[in-house]
PDB file of N, CA and C in Angstrom:
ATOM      1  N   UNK A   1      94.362 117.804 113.124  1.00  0.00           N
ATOM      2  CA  UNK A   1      95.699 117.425 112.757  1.00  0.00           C
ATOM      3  C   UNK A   1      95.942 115.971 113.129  1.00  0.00           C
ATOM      4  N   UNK A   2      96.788 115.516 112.275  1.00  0.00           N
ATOM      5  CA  UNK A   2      96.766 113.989 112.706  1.00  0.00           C
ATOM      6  C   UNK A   2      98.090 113.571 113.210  1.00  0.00           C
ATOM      7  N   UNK A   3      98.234 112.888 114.078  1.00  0.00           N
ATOM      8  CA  UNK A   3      99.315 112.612 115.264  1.00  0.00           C
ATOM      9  C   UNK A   3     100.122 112.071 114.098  1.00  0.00           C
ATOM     10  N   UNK A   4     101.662 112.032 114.320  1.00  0.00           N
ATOM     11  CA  UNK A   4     102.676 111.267 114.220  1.00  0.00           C
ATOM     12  C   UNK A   4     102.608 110.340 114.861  1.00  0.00           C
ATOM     13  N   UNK A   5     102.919 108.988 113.469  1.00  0.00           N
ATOM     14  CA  UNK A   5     103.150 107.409 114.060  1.00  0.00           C
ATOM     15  C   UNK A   5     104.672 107.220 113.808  1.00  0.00           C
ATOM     16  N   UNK A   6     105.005 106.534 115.166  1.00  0.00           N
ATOM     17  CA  UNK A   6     106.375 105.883 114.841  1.00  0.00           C
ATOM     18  C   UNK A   6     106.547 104.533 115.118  1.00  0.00           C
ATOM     19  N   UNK A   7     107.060 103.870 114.593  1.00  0.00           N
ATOM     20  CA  UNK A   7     107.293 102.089 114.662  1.00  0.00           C
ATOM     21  C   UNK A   7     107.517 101.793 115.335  1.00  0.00           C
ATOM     22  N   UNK A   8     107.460 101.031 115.872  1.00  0.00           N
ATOM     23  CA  UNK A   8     107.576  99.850 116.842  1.00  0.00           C
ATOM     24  C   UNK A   8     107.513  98.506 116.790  1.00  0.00           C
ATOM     25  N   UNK A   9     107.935  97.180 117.761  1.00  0.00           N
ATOM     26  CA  UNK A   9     107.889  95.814 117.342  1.00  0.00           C
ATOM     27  C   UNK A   9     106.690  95.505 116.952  1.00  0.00           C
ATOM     28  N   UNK A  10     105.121  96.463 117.689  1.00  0.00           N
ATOM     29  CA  UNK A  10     104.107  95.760 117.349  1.00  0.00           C
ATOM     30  C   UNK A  10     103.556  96.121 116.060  1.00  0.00           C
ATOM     31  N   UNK A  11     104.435  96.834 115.406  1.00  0.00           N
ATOM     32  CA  UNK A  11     104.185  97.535 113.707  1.00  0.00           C
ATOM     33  C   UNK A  11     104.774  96.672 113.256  1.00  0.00           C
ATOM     34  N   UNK A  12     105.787  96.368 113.452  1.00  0.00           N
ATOM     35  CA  UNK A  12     107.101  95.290 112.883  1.00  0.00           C
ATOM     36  C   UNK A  12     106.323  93.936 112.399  1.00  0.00           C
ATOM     37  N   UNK A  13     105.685  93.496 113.672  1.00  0.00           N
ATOM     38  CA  UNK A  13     105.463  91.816 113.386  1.00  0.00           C
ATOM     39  C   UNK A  13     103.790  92.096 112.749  1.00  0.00           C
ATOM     40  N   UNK A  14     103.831  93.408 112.963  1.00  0.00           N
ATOM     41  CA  UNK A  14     101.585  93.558 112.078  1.00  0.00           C
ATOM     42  C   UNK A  14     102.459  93.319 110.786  1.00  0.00           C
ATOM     43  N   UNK A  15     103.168  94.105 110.237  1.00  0.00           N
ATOM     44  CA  UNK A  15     103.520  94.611 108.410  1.00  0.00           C
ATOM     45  C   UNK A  15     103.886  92.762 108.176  1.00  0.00           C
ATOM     46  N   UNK A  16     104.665  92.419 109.101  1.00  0.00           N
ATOM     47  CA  UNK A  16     105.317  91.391 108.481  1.00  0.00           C
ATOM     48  C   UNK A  16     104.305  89.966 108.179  1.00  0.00           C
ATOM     49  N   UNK A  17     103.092  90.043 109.569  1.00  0.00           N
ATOM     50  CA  UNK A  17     102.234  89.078 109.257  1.00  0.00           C
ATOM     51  C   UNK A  17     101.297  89.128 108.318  1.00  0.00           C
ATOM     52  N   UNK A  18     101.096  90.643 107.703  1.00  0.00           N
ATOM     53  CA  UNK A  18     100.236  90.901 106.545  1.00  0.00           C
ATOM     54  C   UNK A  18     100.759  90.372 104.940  1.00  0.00           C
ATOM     55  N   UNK A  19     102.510  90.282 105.175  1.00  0.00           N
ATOM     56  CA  UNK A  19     102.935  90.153 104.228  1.00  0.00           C
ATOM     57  C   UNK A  19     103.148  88.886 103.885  1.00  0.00           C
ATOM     58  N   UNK A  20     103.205  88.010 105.223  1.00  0.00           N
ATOM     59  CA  UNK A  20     103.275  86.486 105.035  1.00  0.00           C
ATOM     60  C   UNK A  20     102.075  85.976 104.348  1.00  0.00           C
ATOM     61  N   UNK A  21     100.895  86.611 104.424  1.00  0.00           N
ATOM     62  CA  UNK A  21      99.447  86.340 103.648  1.00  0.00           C
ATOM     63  C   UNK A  21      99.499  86.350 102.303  1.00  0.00           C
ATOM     64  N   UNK A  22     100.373  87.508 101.882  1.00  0.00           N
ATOM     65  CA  UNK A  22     100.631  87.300 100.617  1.00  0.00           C
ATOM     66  C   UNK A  22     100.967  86.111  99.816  1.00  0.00           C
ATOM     67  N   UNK A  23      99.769  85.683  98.825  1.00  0.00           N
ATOM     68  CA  UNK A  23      99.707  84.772  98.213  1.00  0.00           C
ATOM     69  C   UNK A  23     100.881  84.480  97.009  1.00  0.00           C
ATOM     70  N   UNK A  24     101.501  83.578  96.715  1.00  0.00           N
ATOM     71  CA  UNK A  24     102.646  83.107  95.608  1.00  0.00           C
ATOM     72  C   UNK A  24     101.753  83.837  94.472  1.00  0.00           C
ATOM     73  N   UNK A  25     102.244  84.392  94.027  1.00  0.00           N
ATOM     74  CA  UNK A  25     101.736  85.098  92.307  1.00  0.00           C
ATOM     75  C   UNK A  25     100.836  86.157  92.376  1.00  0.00           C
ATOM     76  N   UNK A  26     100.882  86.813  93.463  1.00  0.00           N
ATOM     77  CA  UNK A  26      99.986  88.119  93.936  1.00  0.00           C
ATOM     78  C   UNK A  26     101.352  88.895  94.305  1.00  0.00           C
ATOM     79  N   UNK A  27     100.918  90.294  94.183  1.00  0.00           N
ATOM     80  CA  UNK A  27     101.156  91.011  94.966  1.00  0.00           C
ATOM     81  C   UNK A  27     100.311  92.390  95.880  1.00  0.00           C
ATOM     82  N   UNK A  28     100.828  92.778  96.642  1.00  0.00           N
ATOM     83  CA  UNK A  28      99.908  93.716  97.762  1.00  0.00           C
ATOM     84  C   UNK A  28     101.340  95.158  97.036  1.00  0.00           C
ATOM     85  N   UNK A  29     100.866  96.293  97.598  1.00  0.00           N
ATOM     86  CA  UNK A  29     101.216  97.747  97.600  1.00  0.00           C
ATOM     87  C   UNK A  29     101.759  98.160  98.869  1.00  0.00           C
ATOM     88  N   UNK A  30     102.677  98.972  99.023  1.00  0.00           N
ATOM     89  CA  UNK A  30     103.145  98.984 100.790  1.00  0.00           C
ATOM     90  C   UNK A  30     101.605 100.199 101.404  1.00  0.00           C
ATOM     91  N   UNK A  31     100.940 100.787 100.309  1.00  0.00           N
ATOM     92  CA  UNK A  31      99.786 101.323 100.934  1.00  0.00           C
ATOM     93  C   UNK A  31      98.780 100.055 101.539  1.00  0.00           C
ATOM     94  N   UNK A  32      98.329  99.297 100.465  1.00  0.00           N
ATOM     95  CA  UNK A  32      97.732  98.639 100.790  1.00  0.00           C
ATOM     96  C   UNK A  32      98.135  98.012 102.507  1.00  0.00           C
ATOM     97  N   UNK A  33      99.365  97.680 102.912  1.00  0.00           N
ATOM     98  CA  UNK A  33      99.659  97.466 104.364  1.00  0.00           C
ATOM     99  C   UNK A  33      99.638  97.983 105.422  1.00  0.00           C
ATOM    100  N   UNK A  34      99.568  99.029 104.408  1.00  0.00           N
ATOM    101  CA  UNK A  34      99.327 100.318 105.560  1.00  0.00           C
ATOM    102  C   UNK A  34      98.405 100.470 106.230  1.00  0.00           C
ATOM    103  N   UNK A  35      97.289 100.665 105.189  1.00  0.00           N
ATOM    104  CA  UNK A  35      95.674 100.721 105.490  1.00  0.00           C
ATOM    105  C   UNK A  35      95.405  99.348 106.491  1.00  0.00           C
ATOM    106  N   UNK A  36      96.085  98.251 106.054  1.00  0.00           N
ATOM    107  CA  UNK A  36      95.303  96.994 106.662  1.00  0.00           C
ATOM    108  C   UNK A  36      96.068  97.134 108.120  1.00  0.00           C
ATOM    109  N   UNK A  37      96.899  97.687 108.351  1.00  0.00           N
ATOM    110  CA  UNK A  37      97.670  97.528 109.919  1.00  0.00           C
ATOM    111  C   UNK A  37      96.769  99.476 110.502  1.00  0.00           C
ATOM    112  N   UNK A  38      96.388 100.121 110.048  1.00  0.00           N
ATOM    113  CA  UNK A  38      95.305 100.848 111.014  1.00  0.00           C
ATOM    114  C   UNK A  38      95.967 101.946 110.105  1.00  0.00           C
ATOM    115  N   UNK A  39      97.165 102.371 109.651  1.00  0.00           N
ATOM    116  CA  UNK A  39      97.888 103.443 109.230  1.00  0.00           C
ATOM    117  C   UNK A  39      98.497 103.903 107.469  1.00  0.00           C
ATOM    118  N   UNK A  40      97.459 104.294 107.445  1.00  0.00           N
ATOM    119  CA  UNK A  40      97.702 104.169 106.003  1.00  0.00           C
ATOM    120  C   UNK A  40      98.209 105.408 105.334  1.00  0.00           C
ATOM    121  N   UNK A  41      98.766 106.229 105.969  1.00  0.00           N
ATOM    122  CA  UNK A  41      99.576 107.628 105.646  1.00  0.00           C
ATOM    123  C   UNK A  41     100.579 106.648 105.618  1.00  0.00           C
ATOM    124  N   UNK A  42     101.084 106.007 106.265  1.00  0.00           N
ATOM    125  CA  UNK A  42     102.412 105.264 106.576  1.00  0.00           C
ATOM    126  C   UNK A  42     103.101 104.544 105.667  1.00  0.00           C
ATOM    127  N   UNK A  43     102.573 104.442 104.689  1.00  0.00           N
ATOM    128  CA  UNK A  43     103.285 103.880 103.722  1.00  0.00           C
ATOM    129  C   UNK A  43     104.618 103.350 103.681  1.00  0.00           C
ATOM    130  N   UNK A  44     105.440 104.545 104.271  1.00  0.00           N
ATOM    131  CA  UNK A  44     107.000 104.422 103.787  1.00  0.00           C
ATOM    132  C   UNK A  44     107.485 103.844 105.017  1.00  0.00           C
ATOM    133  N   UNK A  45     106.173 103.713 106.003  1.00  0.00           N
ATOM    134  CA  UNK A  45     107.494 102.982 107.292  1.00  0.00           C
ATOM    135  C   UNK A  45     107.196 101.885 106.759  1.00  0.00           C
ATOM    136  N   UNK A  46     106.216 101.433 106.009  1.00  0.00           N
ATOM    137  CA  UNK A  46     105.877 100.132 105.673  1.00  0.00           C
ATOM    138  C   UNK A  46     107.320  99.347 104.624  1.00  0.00           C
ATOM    139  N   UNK A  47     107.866 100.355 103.897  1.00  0.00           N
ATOM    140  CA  UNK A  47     109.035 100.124 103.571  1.00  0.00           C
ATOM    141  C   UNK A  47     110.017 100.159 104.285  1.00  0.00           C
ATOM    142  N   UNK A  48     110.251 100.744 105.218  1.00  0.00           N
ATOM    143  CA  UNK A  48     111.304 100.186 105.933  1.00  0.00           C
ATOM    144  C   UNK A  48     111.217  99.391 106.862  1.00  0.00           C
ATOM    145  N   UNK A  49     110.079  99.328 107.048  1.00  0.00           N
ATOM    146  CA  UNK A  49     110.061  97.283 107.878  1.00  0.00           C
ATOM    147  C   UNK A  49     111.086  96.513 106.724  1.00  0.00           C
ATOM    148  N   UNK A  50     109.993  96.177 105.609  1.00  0.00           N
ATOM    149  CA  UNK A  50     110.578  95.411 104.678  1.00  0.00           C
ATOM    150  C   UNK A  50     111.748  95.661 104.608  1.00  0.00           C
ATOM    151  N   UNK A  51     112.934  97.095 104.608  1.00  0.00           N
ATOM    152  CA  UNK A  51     113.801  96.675 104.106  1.00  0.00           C
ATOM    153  C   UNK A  51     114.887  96.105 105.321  1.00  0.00           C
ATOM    154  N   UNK A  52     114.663  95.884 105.995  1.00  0.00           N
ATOM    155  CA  UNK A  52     114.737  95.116 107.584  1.00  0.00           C
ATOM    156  C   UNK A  52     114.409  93.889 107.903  1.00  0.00           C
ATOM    157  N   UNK A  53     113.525  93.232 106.683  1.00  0.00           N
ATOM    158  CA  UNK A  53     112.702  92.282 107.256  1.00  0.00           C
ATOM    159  C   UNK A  53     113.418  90.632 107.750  1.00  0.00           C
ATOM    160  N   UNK A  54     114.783  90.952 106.940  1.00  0.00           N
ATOM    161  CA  UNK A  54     115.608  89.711 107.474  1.00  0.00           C
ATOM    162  C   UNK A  54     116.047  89.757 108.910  1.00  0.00           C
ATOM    163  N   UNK A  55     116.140  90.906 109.559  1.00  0.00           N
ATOM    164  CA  UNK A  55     116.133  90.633 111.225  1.00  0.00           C
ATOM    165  C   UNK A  55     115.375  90.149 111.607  1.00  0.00           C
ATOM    166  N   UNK A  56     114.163  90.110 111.058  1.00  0.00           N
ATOM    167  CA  UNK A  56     112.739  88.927 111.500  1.00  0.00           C
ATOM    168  C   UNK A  56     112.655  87.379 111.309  1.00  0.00           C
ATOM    169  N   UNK A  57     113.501  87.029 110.285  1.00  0.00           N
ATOM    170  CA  UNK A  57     113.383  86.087 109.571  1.00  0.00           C
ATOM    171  C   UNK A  57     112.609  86.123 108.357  1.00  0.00           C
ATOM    172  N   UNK A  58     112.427  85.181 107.702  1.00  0.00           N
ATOM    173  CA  UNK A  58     112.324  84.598 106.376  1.00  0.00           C
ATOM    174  C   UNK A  58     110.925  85.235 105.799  1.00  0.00           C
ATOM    175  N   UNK A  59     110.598  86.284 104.960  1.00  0.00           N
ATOM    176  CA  UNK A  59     109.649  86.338 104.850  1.00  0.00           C
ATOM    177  C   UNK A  59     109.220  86.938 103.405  1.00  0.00           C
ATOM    178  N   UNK A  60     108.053  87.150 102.433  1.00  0.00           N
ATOM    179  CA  UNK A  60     108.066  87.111 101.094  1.00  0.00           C
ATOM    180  C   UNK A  60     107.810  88.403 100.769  1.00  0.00           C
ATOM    181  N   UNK A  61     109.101  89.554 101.041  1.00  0.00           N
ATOM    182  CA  UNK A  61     108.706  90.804 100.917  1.00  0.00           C
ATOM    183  C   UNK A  61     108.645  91.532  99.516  1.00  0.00           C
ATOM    184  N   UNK A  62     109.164  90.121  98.348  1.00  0.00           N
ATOM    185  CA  UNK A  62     109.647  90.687  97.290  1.00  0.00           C
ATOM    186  C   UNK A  62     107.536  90.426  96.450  1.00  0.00           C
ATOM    187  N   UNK A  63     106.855  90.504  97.130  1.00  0.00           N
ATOM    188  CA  UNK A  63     105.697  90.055  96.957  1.00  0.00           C
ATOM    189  C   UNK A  63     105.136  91.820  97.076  1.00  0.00           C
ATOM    190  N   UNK A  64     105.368  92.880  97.624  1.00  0.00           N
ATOM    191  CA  UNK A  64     105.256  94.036  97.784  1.00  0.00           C
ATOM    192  C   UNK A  64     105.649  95.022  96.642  1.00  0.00           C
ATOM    193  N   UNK A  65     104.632  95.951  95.950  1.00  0.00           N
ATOM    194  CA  UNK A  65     104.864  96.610  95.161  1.00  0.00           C
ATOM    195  C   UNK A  65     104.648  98.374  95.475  1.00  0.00           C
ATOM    196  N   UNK A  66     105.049  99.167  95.079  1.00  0.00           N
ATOM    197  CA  UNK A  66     104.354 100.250  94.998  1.00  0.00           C
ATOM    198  C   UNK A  66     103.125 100.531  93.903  1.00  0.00           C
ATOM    199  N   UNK A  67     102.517 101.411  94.056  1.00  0.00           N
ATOM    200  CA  UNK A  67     100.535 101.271  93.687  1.00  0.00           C
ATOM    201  C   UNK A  67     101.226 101.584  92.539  1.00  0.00           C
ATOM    202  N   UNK A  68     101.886 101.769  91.256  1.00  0.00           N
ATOM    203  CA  UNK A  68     101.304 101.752  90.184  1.00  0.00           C
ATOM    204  C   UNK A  68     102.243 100.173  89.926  1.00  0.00           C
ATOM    205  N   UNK A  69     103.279  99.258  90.521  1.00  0.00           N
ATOM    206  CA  UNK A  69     103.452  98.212  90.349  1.00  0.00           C
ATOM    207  C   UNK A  69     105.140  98.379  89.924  1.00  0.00           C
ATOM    208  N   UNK A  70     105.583  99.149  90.196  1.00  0.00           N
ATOM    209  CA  UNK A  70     107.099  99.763  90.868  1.00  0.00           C
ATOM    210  C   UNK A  70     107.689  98.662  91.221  1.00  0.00           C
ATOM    211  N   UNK A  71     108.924  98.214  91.149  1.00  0.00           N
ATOM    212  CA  UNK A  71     109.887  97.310  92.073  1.00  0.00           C
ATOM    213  C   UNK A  71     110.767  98.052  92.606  1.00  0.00           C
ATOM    214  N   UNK A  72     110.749  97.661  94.341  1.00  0.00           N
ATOM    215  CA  UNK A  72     112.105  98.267  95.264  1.00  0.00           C
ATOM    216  C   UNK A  72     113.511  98.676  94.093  1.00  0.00           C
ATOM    217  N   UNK A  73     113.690  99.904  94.058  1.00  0.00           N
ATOM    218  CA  UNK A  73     115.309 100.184  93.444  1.00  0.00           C
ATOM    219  C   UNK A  73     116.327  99.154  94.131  1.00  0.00           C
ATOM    220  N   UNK A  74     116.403  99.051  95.523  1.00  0.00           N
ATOM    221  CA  UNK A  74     117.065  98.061  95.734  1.00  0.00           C
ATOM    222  C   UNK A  74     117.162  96.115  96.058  1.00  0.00           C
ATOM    223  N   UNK A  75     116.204  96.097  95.452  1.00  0.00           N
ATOM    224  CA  UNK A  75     115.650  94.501  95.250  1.00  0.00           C
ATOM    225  C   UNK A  75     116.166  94.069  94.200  1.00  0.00           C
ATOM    226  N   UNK A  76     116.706  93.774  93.756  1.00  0.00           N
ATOM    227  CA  UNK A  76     117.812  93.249  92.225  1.00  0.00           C
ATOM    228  C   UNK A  76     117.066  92.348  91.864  1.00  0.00           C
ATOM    229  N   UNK A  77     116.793  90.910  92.964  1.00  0.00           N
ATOM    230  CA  UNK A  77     116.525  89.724  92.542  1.00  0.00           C
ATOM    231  C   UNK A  77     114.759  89.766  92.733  1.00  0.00           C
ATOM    232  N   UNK A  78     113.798  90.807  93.385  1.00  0.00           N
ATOM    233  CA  UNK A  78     112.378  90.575  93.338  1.00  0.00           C
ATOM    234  C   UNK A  78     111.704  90.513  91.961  1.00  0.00           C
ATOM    235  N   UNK A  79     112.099  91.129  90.773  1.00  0.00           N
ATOM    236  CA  UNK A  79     111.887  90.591  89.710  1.00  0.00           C
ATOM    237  C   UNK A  79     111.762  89.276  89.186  1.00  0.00           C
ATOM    238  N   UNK A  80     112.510  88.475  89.381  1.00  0.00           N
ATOM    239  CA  UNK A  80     113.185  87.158  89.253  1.00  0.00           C
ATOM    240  C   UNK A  80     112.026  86.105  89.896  1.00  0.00           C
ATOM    241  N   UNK A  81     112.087  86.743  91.034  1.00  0.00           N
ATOM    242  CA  UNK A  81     111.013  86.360  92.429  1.00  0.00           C
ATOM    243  C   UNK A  81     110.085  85.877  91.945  1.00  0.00           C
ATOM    244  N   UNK A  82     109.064  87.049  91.381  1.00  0.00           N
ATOM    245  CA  UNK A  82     107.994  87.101  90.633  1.00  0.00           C
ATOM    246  C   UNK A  82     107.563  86.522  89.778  1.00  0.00           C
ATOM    247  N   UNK A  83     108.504  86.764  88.806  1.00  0.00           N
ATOM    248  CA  UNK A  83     108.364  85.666  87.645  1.00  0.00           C
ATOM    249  C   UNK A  83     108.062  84.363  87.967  1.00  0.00           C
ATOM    250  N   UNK A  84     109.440  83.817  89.127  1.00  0.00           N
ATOM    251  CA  UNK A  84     108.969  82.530  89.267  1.00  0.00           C
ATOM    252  C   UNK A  84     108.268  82.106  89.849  1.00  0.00           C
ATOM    253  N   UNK A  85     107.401  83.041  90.298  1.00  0.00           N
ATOM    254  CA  UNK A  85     105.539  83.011  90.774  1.00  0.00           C
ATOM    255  C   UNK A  85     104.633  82.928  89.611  1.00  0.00           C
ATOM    256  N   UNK A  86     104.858  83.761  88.734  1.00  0.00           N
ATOM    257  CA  UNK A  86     103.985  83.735  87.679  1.00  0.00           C
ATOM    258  C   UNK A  86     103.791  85.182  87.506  1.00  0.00           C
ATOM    259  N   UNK A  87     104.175  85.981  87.797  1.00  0.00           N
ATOM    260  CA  UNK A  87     103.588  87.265  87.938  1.00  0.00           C
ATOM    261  C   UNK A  87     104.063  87.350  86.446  1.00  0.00           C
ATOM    262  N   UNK A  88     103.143  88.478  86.158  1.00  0.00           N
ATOM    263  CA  UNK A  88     103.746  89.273  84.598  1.00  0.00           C
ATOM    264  C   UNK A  88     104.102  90.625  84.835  1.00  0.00           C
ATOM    265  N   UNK A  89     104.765  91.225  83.918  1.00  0.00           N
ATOM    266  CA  UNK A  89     105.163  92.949  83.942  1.00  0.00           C
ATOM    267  C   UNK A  89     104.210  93.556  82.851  1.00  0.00           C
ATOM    268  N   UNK A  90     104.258  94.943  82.549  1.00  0.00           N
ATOM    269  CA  UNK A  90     103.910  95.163  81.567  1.00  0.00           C
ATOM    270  C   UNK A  90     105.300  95.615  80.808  1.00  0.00           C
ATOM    271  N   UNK A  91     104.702  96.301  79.870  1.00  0.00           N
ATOM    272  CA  UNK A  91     105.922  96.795  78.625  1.00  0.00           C
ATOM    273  C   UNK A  91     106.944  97.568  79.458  1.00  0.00           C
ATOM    274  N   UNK A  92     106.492  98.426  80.180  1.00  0.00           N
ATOM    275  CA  UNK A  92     107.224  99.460  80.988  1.00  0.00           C
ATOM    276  C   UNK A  92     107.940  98.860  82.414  1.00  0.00           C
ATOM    277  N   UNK A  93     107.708  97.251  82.364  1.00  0.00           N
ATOM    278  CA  UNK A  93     108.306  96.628  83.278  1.00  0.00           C
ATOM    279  C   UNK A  93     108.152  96.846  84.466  1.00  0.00           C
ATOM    280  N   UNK A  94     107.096  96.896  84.904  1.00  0.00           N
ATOM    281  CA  UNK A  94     105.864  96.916  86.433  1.00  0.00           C
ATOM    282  C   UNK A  94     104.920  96.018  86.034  1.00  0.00           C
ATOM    283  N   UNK A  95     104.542  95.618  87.740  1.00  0.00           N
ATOM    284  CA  UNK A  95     103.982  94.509  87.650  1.00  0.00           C
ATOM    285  C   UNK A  95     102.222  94.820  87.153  1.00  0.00           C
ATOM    286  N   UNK A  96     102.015  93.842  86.565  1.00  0.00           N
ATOM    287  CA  UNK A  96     100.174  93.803  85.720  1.00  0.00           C
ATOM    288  C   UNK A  96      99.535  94.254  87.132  1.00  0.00           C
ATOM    289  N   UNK A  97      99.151  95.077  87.503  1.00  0.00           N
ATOM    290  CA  UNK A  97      98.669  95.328  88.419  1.00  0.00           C
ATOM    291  C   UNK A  97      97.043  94.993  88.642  1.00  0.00           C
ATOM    292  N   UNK A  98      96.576  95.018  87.561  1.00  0.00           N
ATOM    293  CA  UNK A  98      94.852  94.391  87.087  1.00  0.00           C
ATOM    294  C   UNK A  98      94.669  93.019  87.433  1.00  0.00           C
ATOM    295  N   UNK A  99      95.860  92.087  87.078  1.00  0.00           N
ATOM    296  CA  UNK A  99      96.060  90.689  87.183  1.00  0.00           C
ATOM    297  C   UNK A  99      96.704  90.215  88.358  1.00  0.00           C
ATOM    298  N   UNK A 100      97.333  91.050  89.165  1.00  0.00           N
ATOM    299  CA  UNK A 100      98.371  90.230  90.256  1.00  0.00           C
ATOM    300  C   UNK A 100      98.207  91.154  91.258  1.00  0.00           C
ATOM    301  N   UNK A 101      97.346  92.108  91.573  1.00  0.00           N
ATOM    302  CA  UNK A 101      97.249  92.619  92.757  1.00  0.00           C
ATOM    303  C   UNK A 101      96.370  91.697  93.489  1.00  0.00           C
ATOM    304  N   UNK A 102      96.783  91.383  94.777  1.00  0.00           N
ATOM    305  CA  UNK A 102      96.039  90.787  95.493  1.00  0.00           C
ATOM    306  C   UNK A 102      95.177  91.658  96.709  1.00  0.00           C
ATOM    307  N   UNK A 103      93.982  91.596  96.295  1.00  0.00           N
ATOM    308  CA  UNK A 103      92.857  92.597  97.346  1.00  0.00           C
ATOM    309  C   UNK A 103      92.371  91.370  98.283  1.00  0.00           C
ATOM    310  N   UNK A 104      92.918  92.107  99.559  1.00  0.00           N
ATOM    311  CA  UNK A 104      92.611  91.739 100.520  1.00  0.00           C
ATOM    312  C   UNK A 104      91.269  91.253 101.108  1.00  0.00           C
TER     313      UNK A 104
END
């Protein structure tokens, strides 16, 4: 059986320094952060760092997708974001995931 993880500051500033890596016109998956900070069931705390992440300061969370290339329901302006990275969508309006995922 596998233990319950719960967050903490040193989850806080791992998710957030993984996300600062994130390159302008890439994006990463909140799995993908998961896996790279040791916890990759974790997915969804990985979202709620991000949706927190302004108590940290300044950081490029709108760069984070879900794996098929999903935008946060509540991110209005990460679309926008993107674009003016370069990112593309497809028809169904998720991000090209072939072209703009960034593998670590």
């Amino acid at each position: 059986m596998s233990q319950s993880f719960h967050m903490d500051e040193a989850f806080v500033f791992l998710v957030l320094s993984i996300v600062d890596e994130i390159p302008p016109g890439f994006v990463m998956t909140y799995g993908d952060i998961a896996r790279l900070c040791g916890h990759e069931r974790n997915s969804r705390l990985v979202g709620k760092v991000l949706s927190r992440a302004d108590l940290y300061g300044t950081h490029p969370c709108h760069r984070v997708v879900n794996h098929e290339g999903r935008l946060a329901p509540d991110f209005p302006e990460q679309r926008r974001l993107l674009s003016e990275e370069g990112v593309r969508f497809t028809k169904r309006g998720l991000v090209d995931m072939k072209r703009f995922h960034f593998k670590e």
